[in-house]
ModelCIF file with pLDDT and N, C-alpha, C, O atoms, coordinates in Angstrom:
data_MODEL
#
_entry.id   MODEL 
#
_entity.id                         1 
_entity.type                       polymer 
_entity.pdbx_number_of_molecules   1 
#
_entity_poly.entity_id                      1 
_entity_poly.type                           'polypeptide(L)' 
_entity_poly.nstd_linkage                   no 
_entity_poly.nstd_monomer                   no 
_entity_poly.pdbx_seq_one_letter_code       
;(UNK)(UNK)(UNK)(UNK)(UNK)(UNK)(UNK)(UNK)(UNK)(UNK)(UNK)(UNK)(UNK)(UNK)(UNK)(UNK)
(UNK)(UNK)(UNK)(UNK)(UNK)(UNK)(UNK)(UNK)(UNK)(UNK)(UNK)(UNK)(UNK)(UNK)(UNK)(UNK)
(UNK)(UNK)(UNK)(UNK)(UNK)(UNK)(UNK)(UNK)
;
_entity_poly.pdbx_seq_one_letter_code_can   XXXXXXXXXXXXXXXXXXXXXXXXXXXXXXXXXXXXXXXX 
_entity_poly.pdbx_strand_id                 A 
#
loop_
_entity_poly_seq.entity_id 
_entity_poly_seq.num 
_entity_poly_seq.mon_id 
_entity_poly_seq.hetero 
1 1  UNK n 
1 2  UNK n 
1 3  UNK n 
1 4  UNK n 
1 5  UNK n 
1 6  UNK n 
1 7  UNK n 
1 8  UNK n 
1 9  UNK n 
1 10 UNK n 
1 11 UNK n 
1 12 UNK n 
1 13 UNK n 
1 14 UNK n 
1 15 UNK n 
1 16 UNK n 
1 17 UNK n 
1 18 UNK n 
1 19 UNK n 
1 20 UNK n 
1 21 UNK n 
1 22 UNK n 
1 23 UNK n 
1 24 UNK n 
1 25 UNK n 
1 26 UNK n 
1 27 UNK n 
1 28 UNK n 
1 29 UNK n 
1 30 UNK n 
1 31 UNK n 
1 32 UNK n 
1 33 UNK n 
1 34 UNK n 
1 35 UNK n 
1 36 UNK n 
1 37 UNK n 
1 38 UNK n 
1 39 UNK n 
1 40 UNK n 
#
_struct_asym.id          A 
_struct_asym.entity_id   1 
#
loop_
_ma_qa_metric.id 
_ma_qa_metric.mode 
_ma_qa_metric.name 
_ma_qa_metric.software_group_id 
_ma_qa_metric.type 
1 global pLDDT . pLDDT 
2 local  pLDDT . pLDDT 
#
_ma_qa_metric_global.metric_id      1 
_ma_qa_metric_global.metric_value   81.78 
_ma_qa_metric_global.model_id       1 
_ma_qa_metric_global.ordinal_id     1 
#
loop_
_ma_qa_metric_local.label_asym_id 
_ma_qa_metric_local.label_comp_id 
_ma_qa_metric_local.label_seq_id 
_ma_qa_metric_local.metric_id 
_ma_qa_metric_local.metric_value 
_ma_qa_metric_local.model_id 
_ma_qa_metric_local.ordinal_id 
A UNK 1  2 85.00 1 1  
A UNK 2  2 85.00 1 2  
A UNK 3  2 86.00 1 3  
A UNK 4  2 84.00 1 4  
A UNK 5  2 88.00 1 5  
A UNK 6  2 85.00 1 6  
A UNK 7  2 83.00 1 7  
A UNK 8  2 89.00 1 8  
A UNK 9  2 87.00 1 9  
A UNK 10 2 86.00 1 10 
A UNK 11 2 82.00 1 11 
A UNK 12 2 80.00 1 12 
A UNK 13 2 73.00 1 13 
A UNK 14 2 69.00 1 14 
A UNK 15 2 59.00 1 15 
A UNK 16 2 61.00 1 16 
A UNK 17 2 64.00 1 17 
A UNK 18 2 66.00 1 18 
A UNK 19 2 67.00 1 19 
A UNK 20 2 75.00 1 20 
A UNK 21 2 82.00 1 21 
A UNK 22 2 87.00 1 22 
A UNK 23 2 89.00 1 23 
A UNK 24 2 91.00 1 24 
A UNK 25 2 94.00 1 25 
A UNK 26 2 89.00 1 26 
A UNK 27 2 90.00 1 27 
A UNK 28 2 88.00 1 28 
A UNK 29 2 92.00 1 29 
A UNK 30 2 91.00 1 30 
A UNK 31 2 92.00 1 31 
A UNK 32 2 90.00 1 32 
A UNK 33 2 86.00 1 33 
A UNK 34 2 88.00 1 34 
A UNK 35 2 87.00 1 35 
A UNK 36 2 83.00 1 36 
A UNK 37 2 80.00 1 37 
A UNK 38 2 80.00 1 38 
A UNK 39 2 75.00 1 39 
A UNK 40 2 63.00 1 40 
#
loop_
_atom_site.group_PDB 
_atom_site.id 
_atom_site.type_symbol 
_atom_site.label_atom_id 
_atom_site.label_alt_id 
_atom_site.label_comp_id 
_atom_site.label_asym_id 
_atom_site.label_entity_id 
_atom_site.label_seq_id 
_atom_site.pdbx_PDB_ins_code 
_atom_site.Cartn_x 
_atom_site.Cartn_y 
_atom_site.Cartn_z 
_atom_site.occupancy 
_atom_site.B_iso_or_equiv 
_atom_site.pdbx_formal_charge 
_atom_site.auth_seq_id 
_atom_site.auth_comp_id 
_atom_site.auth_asym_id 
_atom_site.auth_atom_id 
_atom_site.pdbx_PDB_model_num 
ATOM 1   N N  . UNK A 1 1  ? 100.788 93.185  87.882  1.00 85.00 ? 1  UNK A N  1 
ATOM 2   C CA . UNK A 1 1  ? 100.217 93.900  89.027  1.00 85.00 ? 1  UNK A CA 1 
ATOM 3   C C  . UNK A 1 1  ? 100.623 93.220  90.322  1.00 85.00 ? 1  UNK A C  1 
ATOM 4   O O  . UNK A 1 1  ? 100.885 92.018  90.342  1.00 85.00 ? 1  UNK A O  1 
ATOM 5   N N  . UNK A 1 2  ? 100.672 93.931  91.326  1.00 85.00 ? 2  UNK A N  1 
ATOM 6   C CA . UNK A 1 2  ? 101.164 93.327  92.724  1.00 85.00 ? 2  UNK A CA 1 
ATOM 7   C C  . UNK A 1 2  ? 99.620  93.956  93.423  1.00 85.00 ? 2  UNK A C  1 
ATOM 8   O O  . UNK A 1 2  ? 98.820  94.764  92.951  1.00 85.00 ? 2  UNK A O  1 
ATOM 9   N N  . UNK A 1 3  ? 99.615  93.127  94.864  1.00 86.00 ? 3  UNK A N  1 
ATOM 10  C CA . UNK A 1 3  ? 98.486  93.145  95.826  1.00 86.00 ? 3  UNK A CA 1 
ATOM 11  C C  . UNK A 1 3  ? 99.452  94.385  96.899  1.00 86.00 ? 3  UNK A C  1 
ATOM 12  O O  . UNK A 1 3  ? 100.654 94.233  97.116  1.00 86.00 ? 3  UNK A O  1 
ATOM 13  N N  . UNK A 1 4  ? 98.702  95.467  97.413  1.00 84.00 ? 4  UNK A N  1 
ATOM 14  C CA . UNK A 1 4  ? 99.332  95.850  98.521  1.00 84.00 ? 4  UNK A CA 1 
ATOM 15  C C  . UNK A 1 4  ? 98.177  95.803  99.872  1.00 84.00 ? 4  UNK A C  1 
ATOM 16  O O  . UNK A 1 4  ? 97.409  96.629  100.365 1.00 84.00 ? 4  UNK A O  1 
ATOM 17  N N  . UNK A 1 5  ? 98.550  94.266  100.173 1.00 88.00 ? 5  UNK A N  1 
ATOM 18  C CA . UNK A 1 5  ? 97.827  93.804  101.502 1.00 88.00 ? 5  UNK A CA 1 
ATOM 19  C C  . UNK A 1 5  ? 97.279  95.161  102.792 1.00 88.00 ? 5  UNK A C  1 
ATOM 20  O O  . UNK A 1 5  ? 96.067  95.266  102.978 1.00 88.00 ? 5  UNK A O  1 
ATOM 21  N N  . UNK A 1 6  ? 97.892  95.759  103.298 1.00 85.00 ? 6  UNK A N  1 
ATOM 22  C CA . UNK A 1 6  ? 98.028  96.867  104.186 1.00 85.00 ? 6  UNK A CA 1 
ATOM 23  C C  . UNK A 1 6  ? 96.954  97.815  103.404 1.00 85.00 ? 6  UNK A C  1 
ATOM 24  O O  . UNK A 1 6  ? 95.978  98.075  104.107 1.00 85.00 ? 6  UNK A O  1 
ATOM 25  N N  . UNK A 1 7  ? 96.932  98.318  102.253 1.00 83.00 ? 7  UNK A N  1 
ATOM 26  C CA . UNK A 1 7  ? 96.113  99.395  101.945 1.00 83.00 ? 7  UNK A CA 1 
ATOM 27  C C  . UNK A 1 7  ? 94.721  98.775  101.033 1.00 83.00 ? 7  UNK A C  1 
ATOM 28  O O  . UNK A 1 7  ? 93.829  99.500  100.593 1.00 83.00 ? 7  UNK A O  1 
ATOM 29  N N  . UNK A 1 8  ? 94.791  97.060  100.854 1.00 89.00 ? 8  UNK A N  1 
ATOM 30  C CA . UNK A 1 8  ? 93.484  96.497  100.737 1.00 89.00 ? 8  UNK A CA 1 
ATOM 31  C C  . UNK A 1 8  ? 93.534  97.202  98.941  1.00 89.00 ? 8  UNK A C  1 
ATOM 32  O O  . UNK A 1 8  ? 92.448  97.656  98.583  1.00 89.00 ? 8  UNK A O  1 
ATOM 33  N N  . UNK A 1 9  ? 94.471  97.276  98.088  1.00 87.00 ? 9  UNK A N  1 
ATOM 34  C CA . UNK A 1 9  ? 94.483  97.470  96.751  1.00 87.00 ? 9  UNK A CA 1 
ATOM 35  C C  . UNK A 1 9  ? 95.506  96.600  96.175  1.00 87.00 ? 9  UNK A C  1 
ATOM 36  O O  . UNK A 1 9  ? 96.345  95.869  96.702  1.00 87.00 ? 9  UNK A O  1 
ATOM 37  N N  . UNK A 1 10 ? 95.055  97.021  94.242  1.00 86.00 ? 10 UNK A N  1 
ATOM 38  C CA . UNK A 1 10 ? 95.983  96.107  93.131  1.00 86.00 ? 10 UNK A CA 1 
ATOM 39  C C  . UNK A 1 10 ? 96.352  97.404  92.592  1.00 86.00 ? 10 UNK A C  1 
ATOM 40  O O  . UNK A 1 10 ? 95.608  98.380  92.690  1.00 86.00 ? 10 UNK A O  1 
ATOM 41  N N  . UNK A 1 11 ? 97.619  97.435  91.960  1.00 82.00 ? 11 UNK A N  1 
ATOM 42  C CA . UNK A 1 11 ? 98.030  98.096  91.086  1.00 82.00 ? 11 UNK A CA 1 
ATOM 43  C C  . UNK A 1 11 ? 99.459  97.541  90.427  1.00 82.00 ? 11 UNK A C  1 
ATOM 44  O O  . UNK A 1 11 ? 100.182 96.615  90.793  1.00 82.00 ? 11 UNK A O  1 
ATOM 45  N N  . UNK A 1 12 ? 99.560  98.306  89.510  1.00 80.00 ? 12 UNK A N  1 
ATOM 46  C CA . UNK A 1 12 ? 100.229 97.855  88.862  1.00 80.00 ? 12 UNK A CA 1 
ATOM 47  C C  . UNK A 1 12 ? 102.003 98.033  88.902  1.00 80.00 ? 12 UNK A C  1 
ATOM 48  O O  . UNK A 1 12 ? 102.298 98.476  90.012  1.00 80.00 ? 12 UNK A O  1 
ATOM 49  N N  . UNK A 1 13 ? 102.840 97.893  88.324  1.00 73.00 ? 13 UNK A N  1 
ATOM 50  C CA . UNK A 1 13 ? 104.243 97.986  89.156  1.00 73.00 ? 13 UNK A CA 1 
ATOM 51  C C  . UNK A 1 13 ? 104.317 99.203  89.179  1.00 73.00 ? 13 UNK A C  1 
ATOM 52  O O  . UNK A 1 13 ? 104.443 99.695  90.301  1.00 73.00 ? 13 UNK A O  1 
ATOM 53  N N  . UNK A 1 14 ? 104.287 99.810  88.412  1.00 69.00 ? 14 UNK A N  1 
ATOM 54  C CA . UNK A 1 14 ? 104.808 101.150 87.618  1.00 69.00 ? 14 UNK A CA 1 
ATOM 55  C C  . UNK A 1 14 ? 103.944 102.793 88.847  1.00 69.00 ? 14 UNK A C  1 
ATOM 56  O O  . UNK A 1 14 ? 104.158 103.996 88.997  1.00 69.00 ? 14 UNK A O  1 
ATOM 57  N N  . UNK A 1 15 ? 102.650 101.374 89.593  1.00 59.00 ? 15 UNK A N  1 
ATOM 58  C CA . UNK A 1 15 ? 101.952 102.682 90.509  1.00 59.00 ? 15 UNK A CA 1 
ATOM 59  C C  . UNK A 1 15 ? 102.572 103.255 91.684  1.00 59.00 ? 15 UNK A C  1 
ATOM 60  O O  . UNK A 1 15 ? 102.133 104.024 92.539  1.00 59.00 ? 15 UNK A O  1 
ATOM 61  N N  . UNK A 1 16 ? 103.565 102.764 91.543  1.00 61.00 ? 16 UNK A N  1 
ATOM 62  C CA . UNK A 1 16 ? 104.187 103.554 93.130  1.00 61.00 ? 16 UNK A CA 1 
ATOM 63  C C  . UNK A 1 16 ? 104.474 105.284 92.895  1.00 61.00 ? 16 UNK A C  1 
ATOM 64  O O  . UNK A 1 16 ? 104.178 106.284 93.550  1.00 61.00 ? 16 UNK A O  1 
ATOM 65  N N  . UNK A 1 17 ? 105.160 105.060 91.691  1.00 64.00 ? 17 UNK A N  1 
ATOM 66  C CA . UNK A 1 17 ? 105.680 106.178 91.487  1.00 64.00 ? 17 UNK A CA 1 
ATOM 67  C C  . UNK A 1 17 ? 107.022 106.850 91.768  1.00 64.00 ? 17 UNK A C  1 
ATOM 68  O O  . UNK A 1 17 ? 107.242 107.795 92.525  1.00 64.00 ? 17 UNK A O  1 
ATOM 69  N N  . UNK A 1 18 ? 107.953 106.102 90.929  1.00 66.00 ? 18 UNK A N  1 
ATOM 70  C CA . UNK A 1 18 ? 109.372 106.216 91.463  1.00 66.00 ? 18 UNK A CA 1 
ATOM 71  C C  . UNK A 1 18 ? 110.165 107.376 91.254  1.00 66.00 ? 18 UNK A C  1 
ATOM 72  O O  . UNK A 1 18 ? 111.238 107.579 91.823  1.00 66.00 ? 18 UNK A O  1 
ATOM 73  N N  . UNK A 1 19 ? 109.526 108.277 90.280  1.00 67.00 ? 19 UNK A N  1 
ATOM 74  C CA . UNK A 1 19 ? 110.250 108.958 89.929  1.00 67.00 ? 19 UNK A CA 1 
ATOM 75  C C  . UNK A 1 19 ? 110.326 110.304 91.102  1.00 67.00 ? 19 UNK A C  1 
ATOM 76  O O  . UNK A 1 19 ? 110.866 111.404 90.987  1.00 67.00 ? 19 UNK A O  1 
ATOM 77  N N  . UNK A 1 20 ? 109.358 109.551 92.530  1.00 75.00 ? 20 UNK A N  1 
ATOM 78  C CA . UNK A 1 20 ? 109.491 111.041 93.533  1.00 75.00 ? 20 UNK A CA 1 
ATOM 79  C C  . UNK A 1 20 ? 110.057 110.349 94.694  1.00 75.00 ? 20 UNK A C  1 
ATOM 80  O O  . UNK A 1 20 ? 109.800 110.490 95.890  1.00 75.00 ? 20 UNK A O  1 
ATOM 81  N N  . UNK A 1 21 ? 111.012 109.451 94.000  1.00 82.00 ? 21 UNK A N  1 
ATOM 82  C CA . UNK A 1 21 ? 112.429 108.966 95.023  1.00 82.00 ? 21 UNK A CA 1 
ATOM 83  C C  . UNK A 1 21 ? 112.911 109.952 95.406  1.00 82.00 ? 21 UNK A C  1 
ATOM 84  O O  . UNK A 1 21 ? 112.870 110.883 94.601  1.00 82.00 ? 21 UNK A O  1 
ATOM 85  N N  . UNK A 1 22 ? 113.696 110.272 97.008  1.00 87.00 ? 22 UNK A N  1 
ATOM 86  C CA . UNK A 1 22 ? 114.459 111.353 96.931  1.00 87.00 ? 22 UNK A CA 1 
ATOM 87  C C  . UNK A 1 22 ? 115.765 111.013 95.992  1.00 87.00 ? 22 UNK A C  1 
ATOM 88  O O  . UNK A 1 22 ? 116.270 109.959 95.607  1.00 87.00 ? 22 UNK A O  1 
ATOM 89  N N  . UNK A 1 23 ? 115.976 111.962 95.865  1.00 89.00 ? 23 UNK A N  1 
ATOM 90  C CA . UNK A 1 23 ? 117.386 112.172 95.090  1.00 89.00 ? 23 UNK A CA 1 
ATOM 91  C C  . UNK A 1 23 ? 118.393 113.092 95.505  1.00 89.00 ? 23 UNK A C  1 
ATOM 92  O O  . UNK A 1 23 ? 118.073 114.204 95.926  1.00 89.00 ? 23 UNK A O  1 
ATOM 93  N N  . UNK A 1 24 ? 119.699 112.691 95.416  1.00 91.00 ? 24 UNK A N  1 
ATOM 94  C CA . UNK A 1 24 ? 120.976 113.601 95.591  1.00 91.00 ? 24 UNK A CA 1 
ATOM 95  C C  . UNK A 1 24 ? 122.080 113.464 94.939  1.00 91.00 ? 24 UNK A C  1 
ATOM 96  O O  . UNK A 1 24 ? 122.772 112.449 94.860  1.00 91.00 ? 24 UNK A O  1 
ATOM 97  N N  . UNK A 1 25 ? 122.307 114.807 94.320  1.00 94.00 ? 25 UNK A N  1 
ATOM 98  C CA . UNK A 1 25 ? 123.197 114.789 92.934  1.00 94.00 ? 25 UNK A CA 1 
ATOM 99  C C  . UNK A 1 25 ? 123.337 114.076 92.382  1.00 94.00 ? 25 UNK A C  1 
ATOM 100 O O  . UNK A 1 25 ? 124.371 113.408 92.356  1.00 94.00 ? 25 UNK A O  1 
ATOM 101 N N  . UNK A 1 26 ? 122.053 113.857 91.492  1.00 89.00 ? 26 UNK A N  1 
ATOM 102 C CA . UNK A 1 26 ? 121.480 113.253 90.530  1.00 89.00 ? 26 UNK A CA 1 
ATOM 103 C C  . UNK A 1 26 ? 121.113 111.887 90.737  1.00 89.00 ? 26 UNK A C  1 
ATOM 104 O O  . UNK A 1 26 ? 120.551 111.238 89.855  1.00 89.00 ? 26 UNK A O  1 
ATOM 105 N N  . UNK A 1 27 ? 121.478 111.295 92.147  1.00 90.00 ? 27 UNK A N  1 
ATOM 106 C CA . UNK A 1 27 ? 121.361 109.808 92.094  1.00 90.00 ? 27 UNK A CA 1 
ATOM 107 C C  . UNK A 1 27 ? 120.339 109.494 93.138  1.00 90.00 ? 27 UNK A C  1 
ATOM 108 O O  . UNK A 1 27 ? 120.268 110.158 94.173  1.00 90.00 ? 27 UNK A O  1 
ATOM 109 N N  . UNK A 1 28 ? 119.658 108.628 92.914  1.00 88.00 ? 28 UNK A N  1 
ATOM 110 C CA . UNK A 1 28 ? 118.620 108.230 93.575  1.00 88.00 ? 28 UNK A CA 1 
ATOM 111 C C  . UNK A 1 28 ? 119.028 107.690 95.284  1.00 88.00 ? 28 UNK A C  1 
ATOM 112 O O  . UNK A 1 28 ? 119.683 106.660 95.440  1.00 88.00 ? 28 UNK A O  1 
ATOM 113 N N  . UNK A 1 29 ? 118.514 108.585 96.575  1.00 92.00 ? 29 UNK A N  1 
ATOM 114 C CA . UNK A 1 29 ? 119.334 107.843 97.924  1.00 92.00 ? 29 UNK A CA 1 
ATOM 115 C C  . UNK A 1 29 ? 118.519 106.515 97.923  1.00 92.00 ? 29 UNK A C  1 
ATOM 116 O O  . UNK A 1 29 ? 117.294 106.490 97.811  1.00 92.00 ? 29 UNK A O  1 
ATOM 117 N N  . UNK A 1 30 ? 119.236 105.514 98.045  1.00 91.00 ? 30 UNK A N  1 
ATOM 118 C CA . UNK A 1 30 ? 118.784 103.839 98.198  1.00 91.00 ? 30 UNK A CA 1 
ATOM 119 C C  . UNK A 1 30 ? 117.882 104.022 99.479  1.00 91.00 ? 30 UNK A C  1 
ATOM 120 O O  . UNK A 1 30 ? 116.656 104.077 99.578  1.00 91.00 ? 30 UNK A O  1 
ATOM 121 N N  . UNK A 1 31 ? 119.235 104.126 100.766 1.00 92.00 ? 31 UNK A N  1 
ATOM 122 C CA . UNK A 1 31 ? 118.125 104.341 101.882 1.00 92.00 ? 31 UNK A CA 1 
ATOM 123 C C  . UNK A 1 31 ? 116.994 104.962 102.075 1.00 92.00 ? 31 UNK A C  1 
ATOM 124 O O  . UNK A 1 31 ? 116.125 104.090 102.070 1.00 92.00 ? 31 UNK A O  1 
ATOM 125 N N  . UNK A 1 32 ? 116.506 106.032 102.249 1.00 90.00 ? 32 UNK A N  1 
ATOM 126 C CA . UNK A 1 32 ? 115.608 106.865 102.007 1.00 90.00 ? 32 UNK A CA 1 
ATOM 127 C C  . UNK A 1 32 ? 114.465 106.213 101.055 1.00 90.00 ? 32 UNK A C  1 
ATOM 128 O O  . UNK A 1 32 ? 113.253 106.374 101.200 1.00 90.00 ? 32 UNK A O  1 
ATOM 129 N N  . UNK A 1 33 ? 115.083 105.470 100.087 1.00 86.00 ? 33 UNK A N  1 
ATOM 130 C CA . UNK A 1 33 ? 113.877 105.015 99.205  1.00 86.00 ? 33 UNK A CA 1 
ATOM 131 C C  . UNK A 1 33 ? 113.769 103.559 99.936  1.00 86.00 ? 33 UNK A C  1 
ATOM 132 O O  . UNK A 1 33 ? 112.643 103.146 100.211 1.00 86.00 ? 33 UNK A O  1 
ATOM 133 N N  . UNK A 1 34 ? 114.633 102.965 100.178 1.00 88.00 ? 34 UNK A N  1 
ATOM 134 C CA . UNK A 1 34 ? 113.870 101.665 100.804 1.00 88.00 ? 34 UNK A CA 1 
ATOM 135 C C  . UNK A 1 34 ? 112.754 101.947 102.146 1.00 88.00 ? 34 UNK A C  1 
ATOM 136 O O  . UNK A 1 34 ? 111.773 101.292 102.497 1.00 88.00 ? 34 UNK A O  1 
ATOM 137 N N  . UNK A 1 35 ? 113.257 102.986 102.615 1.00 87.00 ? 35 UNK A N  1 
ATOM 138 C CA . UNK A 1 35 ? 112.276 103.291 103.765 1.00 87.00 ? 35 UNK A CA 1 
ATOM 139 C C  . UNK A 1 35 ? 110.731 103.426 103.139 1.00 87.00 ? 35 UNK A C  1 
ATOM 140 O O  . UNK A 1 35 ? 109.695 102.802 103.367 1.00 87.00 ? 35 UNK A O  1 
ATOM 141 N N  . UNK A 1 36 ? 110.998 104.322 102.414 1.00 83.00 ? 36 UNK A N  1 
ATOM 142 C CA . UNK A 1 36 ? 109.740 104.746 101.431 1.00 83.00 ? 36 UNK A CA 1 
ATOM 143 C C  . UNK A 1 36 ? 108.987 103.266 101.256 1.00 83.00 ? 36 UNK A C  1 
ATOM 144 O O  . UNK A 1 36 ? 107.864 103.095 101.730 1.00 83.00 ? 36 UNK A O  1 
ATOM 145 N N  . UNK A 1 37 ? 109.723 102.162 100.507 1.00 80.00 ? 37 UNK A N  1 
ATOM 146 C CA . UNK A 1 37 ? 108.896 100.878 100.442 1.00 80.00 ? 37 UNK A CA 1 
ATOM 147 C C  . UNK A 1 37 ? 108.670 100.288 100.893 1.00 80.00 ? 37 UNK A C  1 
ATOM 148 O O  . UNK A 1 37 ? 107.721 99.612  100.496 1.00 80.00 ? 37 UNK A O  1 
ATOM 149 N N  . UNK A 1 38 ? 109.302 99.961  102.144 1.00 80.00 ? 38 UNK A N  1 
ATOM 150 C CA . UNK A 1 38 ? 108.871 99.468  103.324 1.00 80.00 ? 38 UNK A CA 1 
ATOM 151 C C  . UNK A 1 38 ? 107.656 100.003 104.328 1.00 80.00 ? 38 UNK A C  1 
ATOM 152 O O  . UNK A 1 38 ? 107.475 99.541  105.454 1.00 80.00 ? 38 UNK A O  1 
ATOM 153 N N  . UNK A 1 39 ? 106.982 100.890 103.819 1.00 75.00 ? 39 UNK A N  1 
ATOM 154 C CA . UNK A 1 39 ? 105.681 101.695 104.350 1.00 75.00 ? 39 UNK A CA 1 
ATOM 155 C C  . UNK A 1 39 ? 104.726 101.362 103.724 1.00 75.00 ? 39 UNK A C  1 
ATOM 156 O O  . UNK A 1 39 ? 103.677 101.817 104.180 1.00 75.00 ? 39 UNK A O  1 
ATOM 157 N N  . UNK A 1 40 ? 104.623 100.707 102.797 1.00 63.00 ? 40 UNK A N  1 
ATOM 158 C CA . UNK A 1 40 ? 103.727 100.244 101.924 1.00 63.00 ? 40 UNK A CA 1 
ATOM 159 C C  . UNK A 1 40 ? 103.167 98.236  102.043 1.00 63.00 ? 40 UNK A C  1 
ATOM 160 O O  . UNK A 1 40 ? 102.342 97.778  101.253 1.00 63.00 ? 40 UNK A O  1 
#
């Protein structure tokens, strides 16, 4: 489990929820998703 300081919760790795990465033809965009984790 990881701490996410900012939203004052624990969860576990798997809680982000990766599988609603954007995607384009078929491949996951890196950028777009690092943005995504960097909000957290």
């Amino acid at each position: 489990k990881r701490k996410i300081n900012k939203l004052g919760i624990e969860t576990s790795l798997l809680g982000f929820g990766c599988m609603r990465f954007p995607v384009k033809d078929g491949k996951i965009e890196e950028n777009e998703a690092s943005k995504m984790l960097e909000k957290i």
